[in-house]
PDB file of N, CA and C in Angstrom:
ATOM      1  N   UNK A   1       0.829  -1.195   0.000  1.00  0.00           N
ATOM      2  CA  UNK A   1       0.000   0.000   0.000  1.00  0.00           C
ATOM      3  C   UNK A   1       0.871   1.255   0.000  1.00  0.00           C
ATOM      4  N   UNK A   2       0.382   2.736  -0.500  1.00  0.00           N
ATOM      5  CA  UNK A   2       1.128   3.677  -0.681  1.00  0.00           C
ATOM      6  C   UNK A   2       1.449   4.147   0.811  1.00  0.00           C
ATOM      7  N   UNK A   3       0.350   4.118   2.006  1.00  0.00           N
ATOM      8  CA  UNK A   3       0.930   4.533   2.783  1.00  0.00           C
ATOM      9  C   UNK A   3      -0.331   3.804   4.037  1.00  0.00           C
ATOM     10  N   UNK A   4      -0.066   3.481   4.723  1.00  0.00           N
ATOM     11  CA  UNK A   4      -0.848   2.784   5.771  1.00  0.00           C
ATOM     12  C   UNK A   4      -2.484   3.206   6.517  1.00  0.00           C
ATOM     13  N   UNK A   5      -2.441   4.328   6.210  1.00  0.00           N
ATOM     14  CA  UNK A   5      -4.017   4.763   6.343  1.00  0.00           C
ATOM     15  C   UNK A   5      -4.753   5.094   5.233  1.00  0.00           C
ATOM     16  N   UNK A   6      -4.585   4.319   4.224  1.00  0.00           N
ATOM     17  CA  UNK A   6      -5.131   4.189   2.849  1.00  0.00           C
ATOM     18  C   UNK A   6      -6.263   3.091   2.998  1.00  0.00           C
ATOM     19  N   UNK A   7      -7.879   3.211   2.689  1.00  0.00           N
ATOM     20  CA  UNK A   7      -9.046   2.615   3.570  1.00  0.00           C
ATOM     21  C   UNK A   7     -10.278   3.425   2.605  1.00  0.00           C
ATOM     22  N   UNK A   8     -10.577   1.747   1.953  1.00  0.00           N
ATOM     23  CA  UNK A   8     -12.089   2.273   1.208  1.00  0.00           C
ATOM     24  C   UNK A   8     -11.889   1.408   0.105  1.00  0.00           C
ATOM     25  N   UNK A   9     -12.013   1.414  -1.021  1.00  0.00           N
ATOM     26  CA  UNK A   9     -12.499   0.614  -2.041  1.00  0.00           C
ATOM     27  C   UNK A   9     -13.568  -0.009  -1.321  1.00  0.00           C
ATOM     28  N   UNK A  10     -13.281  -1.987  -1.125  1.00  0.00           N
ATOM     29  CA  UNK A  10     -13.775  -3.168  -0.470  1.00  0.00           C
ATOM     30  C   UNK A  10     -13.559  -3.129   0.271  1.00  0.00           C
ATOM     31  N   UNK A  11     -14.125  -2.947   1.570  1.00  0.00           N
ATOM     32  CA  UNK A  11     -14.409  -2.993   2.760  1.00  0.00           C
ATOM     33  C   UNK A  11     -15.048  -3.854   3.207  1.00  0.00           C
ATOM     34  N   UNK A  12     -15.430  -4.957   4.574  1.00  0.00           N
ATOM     35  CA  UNK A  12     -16.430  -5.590   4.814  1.00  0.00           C
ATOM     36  C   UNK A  12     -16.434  -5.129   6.535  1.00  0.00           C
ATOM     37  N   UNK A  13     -17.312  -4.995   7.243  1.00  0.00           N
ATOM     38  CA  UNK A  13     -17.940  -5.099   8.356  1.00  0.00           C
ATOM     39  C   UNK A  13     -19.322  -5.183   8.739  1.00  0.00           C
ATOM     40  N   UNK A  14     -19.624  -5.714   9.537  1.00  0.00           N
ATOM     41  CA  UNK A  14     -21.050  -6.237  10.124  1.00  0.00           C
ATOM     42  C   UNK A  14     -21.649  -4.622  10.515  1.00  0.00           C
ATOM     43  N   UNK A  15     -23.309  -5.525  10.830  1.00  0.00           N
ATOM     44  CA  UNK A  15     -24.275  -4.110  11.023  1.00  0.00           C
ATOM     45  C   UNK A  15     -23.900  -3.373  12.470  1.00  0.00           C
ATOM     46  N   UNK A  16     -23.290  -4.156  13.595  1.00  0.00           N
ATOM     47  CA  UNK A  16     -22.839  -3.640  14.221  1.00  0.00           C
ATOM     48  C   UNK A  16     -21.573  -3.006  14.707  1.00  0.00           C
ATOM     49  N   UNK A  17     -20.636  -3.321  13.498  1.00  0.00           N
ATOM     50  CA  UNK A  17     -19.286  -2.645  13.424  1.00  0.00           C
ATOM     51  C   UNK A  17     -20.014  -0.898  12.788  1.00  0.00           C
ATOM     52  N   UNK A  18     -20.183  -1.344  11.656  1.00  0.00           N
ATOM     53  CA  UNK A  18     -20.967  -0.010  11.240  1.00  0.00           C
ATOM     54  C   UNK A  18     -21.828   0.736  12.100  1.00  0.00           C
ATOM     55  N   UNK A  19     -22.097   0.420  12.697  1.00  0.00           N
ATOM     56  CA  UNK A  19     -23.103   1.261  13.559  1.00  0.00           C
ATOM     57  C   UNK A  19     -21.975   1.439  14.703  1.00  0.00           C
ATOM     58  N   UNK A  20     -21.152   1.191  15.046  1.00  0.00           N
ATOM     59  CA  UNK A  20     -20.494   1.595  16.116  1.00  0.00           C
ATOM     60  C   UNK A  20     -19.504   2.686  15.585  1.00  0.00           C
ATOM     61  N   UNK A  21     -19.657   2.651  14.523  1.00  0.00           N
ATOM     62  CA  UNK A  21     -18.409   3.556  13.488  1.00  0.00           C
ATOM     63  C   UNK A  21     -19.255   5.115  13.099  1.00  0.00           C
ATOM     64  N   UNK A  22     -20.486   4.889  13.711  1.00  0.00           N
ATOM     65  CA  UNK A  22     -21.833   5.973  13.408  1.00  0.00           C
ATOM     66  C   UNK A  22     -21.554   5.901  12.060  1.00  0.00           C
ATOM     67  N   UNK A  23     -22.035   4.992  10.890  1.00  0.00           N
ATOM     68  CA  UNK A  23     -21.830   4.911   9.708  1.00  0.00           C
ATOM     69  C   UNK A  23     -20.894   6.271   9.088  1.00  0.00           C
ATOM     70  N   UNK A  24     -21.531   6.442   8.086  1.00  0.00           N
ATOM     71  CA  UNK A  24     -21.080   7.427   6.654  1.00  0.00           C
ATOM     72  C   UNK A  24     -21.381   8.515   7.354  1.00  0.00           C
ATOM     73  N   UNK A  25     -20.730   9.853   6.660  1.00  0.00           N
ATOM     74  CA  UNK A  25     -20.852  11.007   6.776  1.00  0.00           C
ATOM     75  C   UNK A  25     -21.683  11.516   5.797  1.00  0.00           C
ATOM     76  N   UNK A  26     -22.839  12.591   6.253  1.00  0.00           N
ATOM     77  CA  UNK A  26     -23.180  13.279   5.250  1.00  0.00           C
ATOM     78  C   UNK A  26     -22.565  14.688   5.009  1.00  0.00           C
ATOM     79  N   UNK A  27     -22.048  15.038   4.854  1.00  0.00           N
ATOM     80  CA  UNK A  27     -20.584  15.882   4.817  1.00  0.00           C
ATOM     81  C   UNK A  27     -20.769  15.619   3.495  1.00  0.00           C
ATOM     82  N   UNK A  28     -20.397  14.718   2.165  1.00  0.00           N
ATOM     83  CA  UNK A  28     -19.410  14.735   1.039  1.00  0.00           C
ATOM     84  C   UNK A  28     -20.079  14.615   0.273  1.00  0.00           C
ATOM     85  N   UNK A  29     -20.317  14.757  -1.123  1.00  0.00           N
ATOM     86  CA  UNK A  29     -21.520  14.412  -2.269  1.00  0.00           C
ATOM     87  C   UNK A  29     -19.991  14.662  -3.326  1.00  0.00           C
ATOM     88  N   UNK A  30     -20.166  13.430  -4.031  1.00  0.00           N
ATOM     89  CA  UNK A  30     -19.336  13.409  -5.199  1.00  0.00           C
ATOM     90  C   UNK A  30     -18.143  12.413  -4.716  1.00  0.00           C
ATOM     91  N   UNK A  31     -17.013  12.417  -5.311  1.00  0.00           N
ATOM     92  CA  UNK A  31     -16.136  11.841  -5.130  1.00  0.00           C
ATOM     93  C   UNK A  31     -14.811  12.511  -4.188  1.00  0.00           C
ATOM     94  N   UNK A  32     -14.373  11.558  -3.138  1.00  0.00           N
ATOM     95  CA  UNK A  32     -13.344  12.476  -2.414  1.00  0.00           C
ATOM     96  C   UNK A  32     -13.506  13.067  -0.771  1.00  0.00           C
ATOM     97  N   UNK A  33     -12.272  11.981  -0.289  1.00  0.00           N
ATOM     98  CA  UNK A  33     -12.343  12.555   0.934  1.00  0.00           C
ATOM     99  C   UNK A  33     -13.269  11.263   2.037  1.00  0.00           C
ATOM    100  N   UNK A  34     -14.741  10.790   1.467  1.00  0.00           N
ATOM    101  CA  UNK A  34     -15.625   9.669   2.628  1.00  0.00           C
ATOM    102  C   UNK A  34     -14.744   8.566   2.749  1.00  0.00           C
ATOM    103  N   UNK A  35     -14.099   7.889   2.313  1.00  0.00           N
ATOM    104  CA  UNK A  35     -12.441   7.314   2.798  1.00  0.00           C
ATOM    105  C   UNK A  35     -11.971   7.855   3.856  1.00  0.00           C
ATOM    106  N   UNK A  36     -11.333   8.916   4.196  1.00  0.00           N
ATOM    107  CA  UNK A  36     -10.669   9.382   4.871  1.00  0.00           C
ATOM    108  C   UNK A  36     -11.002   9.551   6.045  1.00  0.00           C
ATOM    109  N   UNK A  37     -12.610   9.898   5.874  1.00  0.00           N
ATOM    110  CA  UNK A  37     -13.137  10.100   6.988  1.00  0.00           C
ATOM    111  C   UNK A  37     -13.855   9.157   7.644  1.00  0.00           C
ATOM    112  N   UNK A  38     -14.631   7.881   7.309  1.00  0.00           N
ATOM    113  CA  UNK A  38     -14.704   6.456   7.541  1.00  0.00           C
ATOM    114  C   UNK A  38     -13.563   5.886   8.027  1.00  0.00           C
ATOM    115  N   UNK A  39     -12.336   5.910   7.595  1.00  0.00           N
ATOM    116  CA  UNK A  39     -11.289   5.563   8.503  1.00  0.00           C
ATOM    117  C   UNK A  39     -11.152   5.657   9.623  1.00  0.00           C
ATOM    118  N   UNK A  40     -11.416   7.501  10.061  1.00  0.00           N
ATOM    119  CA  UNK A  40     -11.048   8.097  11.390  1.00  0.00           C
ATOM    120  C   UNK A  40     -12.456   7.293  11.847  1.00  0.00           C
ATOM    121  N   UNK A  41     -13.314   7.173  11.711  1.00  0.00           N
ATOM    122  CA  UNK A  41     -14.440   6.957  12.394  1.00  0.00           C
ATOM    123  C   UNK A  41     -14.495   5.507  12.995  1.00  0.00           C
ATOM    124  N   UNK A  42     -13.522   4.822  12.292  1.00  0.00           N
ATOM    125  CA  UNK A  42     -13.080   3.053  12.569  1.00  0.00           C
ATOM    126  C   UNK A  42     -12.438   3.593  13.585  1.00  0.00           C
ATOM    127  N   UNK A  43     -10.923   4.448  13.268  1.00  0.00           N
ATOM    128  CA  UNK A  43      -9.752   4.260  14.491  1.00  0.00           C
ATOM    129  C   UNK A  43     -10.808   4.744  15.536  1.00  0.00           C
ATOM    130  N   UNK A  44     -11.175   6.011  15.446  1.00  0.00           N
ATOM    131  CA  UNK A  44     -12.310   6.583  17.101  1.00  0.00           C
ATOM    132  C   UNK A  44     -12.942   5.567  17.689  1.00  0.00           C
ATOM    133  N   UNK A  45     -13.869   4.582  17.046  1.00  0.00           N
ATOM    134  CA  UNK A  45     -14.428   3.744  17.515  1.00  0.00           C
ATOM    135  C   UNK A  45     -13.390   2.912  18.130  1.00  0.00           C
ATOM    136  N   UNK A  46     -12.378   2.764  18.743  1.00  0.00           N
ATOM    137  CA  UNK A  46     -11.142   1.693  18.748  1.00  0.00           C
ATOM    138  C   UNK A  46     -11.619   0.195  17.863  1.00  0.00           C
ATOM    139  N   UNK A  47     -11.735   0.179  16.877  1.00  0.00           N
ATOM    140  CA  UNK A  47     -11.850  -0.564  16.334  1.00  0.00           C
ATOM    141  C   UNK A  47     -10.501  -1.349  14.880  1.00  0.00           C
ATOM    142  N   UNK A  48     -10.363  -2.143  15.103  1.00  0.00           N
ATOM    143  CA  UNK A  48      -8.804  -2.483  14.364  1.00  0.00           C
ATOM    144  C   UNK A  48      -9.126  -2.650  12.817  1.00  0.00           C
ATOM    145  N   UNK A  49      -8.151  -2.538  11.691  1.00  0.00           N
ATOM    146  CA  UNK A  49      -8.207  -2.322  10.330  1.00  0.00           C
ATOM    147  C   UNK A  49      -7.448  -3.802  10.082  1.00  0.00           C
ATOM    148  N   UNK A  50      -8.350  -5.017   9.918  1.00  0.00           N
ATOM    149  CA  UNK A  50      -7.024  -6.487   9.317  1.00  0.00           C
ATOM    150  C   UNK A  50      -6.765  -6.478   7.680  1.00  0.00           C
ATOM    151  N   UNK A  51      -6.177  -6.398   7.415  1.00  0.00           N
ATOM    152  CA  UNK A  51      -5.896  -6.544   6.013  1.00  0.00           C
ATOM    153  C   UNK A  51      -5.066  -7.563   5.765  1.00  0.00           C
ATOM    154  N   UNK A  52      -5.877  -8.340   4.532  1.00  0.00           N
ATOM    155  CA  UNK A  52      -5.093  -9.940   4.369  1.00  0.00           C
ATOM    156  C   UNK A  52      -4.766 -10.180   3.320  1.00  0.00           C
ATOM    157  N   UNK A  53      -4.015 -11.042   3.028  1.00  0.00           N
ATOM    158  CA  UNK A  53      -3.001 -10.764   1.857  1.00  0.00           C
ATOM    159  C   UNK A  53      -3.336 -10.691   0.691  1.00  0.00           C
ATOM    160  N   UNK A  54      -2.776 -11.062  -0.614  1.00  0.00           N
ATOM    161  CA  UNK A  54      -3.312 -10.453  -1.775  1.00  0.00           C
ATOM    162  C   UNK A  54      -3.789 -11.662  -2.008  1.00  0.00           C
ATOM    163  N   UNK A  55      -3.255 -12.804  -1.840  1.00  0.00           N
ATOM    164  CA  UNK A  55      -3.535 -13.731  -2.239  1.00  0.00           C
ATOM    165  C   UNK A  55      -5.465 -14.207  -1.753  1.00  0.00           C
ATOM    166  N   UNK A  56      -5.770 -13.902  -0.999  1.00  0.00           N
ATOM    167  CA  UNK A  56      -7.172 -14.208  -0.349  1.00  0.00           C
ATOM    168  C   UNK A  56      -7.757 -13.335  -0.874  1.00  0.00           C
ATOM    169  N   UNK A  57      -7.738 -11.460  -0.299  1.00  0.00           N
ATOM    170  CA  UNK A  57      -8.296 -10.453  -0.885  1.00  0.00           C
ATOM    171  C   UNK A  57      -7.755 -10.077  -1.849  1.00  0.00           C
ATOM    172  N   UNK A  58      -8.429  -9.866  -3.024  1.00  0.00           N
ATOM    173  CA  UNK A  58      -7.783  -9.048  -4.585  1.00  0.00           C
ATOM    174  C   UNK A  58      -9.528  -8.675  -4.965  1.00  0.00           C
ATOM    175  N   UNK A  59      -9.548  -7.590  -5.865  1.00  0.00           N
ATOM    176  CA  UNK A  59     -10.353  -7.191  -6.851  1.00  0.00           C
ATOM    177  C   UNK A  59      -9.678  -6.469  -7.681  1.00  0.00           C
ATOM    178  N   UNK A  60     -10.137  -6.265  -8.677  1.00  0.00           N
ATOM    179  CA  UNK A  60     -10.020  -5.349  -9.491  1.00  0.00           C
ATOM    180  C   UNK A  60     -11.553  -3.925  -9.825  1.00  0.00           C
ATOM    181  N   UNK A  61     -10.739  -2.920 -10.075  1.00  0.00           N
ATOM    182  CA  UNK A  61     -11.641  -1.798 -10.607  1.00  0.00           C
ATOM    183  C   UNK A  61     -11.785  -1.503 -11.852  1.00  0.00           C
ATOM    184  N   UNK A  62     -12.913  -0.521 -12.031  1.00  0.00           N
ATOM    185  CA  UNK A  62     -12.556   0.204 -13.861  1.00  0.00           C
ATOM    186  C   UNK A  62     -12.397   1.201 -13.538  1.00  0.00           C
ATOM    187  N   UNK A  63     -11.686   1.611 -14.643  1.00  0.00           N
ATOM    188  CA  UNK A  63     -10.543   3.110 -14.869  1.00  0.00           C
ATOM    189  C   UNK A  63     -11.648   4.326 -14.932  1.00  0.00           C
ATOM    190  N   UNK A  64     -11.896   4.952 -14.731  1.00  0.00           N
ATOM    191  CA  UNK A  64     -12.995   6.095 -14.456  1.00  0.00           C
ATOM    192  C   UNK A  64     -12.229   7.329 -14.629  1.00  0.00           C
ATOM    193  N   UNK A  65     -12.491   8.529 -14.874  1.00  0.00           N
ATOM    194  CA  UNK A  65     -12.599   9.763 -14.167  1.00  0.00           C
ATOM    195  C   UNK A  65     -13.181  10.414 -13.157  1.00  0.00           C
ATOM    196  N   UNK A  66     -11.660  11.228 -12.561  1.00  0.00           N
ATOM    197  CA  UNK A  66     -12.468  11.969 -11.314  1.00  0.00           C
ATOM    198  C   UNK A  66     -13.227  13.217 -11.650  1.00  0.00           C
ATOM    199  N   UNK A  67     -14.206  13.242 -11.423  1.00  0.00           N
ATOM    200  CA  UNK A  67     -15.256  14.922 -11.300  1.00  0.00           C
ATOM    201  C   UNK A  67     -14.569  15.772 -10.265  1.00  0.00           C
ATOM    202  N   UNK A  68     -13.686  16.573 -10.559  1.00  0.00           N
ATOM    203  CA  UNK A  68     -13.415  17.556  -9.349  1.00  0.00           C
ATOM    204  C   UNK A  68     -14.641  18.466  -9.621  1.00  0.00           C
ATOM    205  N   UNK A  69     -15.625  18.542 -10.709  1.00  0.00           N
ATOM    206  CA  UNK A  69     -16.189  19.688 -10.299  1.00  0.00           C
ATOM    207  C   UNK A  69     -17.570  19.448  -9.008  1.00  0.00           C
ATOM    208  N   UNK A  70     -17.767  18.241  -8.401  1.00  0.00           N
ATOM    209  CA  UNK A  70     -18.323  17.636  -7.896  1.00  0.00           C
ATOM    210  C   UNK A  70     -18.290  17.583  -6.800  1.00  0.00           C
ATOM    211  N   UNK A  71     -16.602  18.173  -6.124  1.00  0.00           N
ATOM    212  CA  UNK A  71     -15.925  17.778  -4.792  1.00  0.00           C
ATOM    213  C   UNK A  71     -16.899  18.835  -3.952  1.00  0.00           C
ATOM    214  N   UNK A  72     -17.188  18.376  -2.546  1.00  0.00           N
ATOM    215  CA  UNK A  72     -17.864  19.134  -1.499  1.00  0.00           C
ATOM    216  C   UNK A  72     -17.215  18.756   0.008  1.00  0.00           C
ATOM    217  N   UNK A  73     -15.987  19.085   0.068  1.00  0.00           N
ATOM    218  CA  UNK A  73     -15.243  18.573   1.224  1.00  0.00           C
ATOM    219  C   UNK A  73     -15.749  19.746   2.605  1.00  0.00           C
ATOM    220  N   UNK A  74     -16.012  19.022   3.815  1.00  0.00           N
ATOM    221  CA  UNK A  74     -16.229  20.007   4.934  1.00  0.00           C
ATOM    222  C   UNK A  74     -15.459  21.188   5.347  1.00  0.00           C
ATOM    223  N   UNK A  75     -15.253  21.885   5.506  1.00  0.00           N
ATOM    224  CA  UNK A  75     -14.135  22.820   5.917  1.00  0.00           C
ATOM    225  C   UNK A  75     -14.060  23.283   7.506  1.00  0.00           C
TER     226      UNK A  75
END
């Protein structure tokens, strides 16, 4: 990984991990940033991040463009 608090694509947790994480933010519309902040909302919850190897977890994505004109980050 590029750098260790990198968190989002595939994700899996139960209804009560999520709910202890007070789900999603409505803060963001578009692309950018609900990563970042779903993360912090795991570490706050003391809740741990396992990540397992490539060999078990892999996906692949499609190549897209980003909409910056879309971005609505909190300030």
């Amino acid at each position: 990984l590029p750098f260790e608090t990198i968190f989002g694509g595939a994700i899996g947790l139960t209804k009560k991990q999520f709910q202890k994480a007070n789900g999603f933010s409505n803060k963001y519309l578009g692309w950018g940033g609900e990563d970042d902040d779903f993360y912090e909302r795991v570490i706050l919850s003391n809740m741990k991040i396992f990540r397992k190897s490539l060999k078990i977890a892999r996906y692949a994505s499609l190549e897209h463009v980003k909409n910056t004109k879309q971005r609505n980050h909190p300030k």
